[in-house]
PDB file of N, CA and C in Angstrom:
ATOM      1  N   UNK A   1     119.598 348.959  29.005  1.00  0.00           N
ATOM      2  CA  UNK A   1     119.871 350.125  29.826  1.00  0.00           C
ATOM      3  C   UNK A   1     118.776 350.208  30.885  1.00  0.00           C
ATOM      4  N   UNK A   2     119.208 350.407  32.296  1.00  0.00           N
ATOM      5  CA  UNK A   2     118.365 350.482  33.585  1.00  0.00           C
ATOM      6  C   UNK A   2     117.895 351.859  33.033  1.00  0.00           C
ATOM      7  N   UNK A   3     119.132 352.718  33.294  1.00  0.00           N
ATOM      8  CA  UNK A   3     118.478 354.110  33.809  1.00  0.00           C
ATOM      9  C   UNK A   3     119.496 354.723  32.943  1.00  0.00           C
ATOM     10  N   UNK A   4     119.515 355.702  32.715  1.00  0.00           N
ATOM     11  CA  UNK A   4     120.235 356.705  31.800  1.00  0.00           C
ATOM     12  C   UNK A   4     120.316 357.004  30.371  1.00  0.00           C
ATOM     13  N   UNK A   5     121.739 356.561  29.551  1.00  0.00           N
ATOM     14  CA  UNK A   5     121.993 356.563  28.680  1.00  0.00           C
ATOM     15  C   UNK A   5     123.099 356.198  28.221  1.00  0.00           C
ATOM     16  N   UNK A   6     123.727 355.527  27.121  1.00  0.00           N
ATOM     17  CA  UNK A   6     124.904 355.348  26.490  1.00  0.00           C
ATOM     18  C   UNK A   6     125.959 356.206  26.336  1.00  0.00           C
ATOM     19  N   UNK A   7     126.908 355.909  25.987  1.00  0.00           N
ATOM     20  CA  UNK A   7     127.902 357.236  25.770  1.00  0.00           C
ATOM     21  C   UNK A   7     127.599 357.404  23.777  1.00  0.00           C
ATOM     22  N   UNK A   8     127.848 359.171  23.455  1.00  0.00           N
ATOM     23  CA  UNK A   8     127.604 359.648  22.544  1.00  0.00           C
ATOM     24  C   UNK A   8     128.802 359.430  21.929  1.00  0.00           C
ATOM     25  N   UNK A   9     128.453 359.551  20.523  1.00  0.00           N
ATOM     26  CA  UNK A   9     129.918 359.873  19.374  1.00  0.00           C
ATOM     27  C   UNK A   9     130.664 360.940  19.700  1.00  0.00           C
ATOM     28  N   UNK A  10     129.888 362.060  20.474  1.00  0.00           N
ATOM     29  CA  UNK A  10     130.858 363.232  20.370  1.00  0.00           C
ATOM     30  C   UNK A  10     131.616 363.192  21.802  1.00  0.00           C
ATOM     31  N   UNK A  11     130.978 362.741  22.854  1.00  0.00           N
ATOM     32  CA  UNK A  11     132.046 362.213  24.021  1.00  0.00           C
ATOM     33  C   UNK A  11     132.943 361.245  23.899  1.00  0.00           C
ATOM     34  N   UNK A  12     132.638 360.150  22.799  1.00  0.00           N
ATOM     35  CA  UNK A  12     133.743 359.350  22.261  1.00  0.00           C
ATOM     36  C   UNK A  12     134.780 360.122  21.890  1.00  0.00           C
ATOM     37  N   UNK A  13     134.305 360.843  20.695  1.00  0.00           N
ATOM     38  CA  UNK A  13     135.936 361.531  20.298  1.00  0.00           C
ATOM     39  C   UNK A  13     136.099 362.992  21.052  1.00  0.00           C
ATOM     40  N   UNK A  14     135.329 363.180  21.792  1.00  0.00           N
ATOM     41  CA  UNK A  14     135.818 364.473  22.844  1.00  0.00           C
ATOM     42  C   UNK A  14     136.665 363.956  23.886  1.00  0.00           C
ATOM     43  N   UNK A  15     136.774 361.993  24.273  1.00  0.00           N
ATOM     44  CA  UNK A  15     137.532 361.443  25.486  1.00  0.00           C
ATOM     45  C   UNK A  15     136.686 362.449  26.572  1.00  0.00           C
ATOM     46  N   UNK A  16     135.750 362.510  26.733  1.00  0.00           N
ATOM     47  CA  UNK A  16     134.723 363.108  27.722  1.00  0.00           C
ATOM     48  C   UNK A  16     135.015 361.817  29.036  1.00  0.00           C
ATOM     49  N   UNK A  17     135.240 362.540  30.293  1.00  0.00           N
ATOM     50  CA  UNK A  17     135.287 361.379  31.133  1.00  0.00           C
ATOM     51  C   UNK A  17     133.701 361.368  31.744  1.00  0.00           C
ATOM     52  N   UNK A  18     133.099 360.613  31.156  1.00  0.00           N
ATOM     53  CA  UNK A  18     132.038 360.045  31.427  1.00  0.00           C
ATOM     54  C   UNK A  18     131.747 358.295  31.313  1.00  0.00           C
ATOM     55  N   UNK A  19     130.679 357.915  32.160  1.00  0.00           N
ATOM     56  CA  UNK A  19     130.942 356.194  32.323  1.00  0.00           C
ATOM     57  C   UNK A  19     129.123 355.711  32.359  1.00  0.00           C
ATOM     58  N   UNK A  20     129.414 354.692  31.934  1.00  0.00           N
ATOM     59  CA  UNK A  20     128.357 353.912  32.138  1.00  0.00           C
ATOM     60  C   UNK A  20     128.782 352.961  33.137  1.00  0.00           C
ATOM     61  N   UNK A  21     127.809 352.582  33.858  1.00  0.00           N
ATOM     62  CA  UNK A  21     128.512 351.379  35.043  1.00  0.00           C
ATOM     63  C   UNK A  21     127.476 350.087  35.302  1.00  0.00           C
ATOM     64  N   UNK A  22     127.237 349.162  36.124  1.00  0.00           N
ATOM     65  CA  UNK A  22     126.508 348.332  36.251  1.00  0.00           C
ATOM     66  C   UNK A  22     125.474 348.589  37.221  1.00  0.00           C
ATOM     67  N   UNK A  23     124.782 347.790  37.479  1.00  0.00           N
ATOM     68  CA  UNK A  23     123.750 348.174  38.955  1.00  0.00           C
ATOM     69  C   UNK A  23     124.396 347.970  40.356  1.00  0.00           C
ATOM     70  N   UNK A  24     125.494 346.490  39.981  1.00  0.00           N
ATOM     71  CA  UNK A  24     126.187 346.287  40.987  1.00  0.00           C
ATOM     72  C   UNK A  24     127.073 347.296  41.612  1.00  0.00           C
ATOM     73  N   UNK A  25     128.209 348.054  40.891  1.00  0.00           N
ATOM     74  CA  UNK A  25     128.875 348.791  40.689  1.00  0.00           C
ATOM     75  C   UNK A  25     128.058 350.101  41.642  1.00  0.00           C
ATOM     76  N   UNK A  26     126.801 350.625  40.757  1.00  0.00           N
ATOM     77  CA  UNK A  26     125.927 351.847  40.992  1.00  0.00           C
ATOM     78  C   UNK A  26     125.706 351.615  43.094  1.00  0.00           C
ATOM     79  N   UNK A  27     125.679 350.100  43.525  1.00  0.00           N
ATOM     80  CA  UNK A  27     124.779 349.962  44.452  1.00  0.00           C
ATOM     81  C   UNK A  27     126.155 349.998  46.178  1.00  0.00           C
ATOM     82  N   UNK A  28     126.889 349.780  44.778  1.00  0.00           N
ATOM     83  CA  UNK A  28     128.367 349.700  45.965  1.00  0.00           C
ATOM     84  C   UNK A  28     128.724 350.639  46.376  1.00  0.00           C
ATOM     85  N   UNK A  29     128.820 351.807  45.707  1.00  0.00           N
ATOM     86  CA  UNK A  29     129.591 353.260  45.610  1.00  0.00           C
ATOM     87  C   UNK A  29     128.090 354.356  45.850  1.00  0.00           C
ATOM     88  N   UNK A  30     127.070 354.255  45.375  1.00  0.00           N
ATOM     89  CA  UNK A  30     125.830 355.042  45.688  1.00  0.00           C
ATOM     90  C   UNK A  30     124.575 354.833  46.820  1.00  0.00           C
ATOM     91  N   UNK A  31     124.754 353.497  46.950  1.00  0.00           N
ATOM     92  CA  UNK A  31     123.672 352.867  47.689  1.00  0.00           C
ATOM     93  C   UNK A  31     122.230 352.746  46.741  1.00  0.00           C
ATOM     94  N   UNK A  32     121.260 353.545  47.830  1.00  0.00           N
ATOM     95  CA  UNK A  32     119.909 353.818  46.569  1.00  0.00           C
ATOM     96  C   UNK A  32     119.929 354.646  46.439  1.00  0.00           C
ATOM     97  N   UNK A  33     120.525 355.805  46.181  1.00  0.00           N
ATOM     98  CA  UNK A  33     120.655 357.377  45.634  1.00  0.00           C
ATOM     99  C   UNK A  33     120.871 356.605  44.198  1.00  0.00           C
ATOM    100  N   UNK A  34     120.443 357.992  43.255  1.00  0.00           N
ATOM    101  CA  UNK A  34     120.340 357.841  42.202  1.00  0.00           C
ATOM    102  C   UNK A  34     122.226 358.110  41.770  1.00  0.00           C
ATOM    103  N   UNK A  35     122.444 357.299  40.898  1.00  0.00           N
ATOM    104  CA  UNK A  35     123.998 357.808  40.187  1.00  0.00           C
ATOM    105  C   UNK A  35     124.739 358.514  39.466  1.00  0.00           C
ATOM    106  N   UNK A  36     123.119 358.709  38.817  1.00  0.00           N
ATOM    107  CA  UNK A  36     123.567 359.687  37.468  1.00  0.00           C
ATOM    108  C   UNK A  36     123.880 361.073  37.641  1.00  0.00           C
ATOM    109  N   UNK A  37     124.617 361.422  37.141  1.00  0.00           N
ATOM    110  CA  UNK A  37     125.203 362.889  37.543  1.00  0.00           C
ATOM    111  C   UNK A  37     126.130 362.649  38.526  1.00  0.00           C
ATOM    112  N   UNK A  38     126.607 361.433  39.031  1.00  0.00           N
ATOM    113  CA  UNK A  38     127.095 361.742  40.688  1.00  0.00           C
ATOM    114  C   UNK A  38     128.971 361.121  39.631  1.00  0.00           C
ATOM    115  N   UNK A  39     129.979 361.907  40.510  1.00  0.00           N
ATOM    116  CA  UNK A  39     131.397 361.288  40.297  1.00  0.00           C
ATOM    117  C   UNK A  39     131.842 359.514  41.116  1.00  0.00           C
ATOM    118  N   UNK A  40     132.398 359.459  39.811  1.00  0.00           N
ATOM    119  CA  UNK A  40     133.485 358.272  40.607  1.00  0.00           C
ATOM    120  C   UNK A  40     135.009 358.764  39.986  1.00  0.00           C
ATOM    121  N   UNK A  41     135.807 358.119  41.163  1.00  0.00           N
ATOM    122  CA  UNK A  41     137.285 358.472  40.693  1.00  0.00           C
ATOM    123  C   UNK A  41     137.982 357.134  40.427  1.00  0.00           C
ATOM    124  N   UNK A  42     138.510 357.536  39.405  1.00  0.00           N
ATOM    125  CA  UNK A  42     139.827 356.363  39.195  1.00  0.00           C
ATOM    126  C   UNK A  42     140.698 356.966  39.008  1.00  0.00           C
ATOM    127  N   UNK A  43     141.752 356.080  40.438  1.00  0.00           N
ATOM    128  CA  UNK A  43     143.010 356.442  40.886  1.00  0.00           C
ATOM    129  C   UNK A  43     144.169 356.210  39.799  1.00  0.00           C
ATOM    130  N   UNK A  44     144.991 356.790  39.273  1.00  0.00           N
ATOM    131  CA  UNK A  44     146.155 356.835  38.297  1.00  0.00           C
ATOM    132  C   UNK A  44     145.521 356.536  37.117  1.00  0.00           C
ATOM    133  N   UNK A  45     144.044 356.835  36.658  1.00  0.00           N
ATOM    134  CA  UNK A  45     144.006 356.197  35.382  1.00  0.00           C
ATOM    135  C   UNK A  45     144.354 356.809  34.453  1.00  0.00           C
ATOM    136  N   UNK A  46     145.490 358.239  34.488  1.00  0.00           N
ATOM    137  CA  UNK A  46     145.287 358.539  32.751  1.00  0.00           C
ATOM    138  C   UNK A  46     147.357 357.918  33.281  1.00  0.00           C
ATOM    139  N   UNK A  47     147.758 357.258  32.912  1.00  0.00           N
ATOM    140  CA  UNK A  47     149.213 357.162  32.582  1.00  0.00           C
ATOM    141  C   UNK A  47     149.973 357.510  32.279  1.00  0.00           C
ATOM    142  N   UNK A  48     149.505 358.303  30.915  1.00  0.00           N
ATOM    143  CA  UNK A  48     150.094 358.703  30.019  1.00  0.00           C
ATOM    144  C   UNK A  48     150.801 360.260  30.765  1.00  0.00           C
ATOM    145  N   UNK A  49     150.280 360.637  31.699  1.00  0.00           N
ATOM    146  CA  UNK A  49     150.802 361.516  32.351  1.00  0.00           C
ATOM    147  C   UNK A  49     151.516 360.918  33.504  1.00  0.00           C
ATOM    148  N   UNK A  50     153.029 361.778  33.853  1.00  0.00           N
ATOM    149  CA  UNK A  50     153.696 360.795  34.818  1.00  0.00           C
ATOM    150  C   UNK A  50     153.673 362.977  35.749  1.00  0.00           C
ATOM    151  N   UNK A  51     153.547 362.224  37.077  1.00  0.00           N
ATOM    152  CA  UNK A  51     152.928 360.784  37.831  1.00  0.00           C
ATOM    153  C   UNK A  51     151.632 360.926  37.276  1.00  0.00           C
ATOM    154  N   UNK A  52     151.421 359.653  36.948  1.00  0.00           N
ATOM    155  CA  UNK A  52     149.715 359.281  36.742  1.00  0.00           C
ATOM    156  C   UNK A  52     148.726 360.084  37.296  1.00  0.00           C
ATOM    157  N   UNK A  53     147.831 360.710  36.675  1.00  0.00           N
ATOM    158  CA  UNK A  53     147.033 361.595  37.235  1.00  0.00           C
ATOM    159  C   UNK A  53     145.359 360.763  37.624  1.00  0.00           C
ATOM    160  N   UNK A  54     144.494 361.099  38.373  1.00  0.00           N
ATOM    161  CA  UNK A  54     143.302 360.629  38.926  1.00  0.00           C
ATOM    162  C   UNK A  54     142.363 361.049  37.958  1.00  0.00           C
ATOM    163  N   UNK A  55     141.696 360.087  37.547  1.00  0.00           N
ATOM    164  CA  UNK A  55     140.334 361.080  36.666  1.00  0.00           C
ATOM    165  C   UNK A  55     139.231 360.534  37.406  1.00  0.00           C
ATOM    166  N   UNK A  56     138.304 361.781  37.225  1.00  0.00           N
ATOM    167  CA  UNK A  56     136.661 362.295  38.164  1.00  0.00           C
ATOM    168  C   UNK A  56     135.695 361.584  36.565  1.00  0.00           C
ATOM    169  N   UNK A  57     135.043 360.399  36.722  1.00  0.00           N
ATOM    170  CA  UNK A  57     134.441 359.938  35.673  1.00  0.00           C
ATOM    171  C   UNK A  57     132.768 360.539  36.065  1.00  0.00           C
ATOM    172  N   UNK A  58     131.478 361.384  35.167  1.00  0.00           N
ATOM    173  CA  UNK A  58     130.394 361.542  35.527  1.00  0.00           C
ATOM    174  C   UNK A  58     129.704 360.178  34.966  1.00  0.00           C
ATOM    175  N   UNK A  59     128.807 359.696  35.682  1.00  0.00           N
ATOM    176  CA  UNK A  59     127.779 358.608  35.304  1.00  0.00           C
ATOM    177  C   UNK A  59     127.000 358.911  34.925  1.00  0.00           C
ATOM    178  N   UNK A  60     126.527 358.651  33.494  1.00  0.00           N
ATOM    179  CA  UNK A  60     125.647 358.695  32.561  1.00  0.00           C
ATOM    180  C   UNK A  60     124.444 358.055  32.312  1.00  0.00           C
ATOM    181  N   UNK A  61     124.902 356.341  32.975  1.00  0.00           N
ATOM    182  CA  UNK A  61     123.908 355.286  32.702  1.00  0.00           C
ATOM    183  C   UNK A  61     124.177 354.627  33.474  1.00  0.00           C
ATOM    184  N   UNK A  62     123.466 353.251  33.762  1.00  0.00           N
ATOM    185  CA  UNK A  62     123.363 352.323  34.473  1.00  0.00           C
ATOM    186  C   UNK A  62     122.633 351.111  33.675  1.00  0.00           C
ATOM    187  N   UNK A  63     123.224 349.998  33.559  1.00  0.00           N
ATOM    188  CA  UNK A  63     123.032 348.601  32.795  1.00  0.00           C
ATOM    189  C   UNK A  63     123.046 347.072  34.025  1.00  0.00           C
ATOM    190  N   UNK A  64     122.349 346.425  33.519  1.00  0.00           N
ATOM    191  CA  UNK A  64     121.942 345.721  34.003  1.00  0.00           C
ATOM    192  C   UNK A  64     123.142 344.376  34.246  1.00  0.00           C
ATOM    193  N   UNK A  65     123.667 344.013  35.716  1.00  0.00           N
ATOM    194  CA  UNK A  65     124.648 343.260  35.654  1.00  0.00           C
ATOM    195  C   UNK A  65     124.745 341.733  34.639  1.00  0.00           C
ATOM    196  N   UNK A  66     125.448 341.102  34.166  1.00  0.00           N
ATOM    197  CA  UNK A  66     125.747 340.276  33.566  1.00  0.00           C
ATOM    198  C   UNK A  66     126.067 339.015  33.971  1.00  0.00           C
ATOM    199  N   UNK A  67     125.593 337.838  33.870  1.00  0.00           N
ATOM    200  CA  UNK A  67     126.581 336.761  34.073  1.00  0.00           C
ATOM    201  C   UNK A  67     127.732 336.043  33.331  1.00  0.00           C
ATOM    202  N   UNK A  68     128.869 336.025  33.456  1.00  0.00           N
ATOM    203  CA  UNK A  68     129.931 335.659  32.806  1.00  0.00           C
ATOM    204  C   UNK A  68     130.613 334.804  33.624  1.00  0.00           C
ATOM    205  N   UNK A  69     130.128 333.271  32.787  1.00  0.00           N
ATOM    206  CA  UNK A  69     130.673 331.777  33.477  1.00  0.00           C
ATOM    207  C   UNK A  69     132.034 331.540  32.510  1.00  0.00           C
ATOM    208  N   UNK A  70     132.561 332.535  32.426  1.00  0.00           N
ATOM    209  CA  UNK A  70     133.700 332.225  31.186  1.00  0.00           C
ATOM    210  C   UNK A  70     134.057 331.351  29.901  1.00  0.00           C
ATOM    211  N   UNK A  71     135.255 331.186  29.516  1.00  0.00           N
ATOM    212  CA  UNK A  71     135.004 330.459  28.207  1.00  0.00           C
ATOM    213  C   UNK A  71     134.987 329.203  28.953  1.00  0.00           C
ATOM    214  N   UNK A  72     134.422 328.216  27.994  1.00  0.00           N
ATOM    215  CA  UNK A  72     133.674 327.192  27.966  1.00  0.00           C
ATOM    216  C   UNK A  72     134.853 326.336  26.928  1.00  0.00           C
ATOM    217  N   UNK A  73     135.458 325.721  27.410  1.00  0.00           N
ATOM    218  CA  UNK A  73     136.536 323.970  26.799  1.00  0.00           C
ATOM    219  C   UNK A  73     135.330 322.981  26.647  1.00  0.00           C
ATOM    220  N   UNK A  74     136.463 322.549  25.647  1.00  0.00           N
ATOM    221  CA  UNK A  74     135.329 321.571  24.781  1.00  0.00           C
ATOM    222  C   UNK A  74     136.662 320.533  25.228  1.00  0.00           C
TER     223      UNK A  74
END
């Protein structure tokens, strides 16, 4: 973890829209302002409601990007 924090058990089962995101992610959408506390939206993400409704996710944390060279054939 860069900066913040994980998501809790009780926002797990509260479905709390809250997010952890990457640095990359943080640097695209925030610049160098800090992220935490700040909204992102994702467009149609709950489905289950028609028409698909938008959810306002708060950022909690920030993690350090990853490299992923995919699976690997033998």
């Amino acid at each position: 973890m860069m900066n913040g924090r994980w998501l809790s058990q009780s926002e797990v089962d509260a479905m709390q829209p809250v997010a952890v995101i990457n640095q990359t992610m943080a640097a695209h959408f925030f610049g160098s302002e800090n992220p935490l506390g700040r909204q992102i939206e994702a467009k149609g993400f709950d489905e289950k409601l028609q028409p698909a409704r938008d959810v306002h996710f708060q950022v909690i944390g920030v993690v350090r990007d990853i490299k992923d060279y995919g699976r690997k054939c033998r």
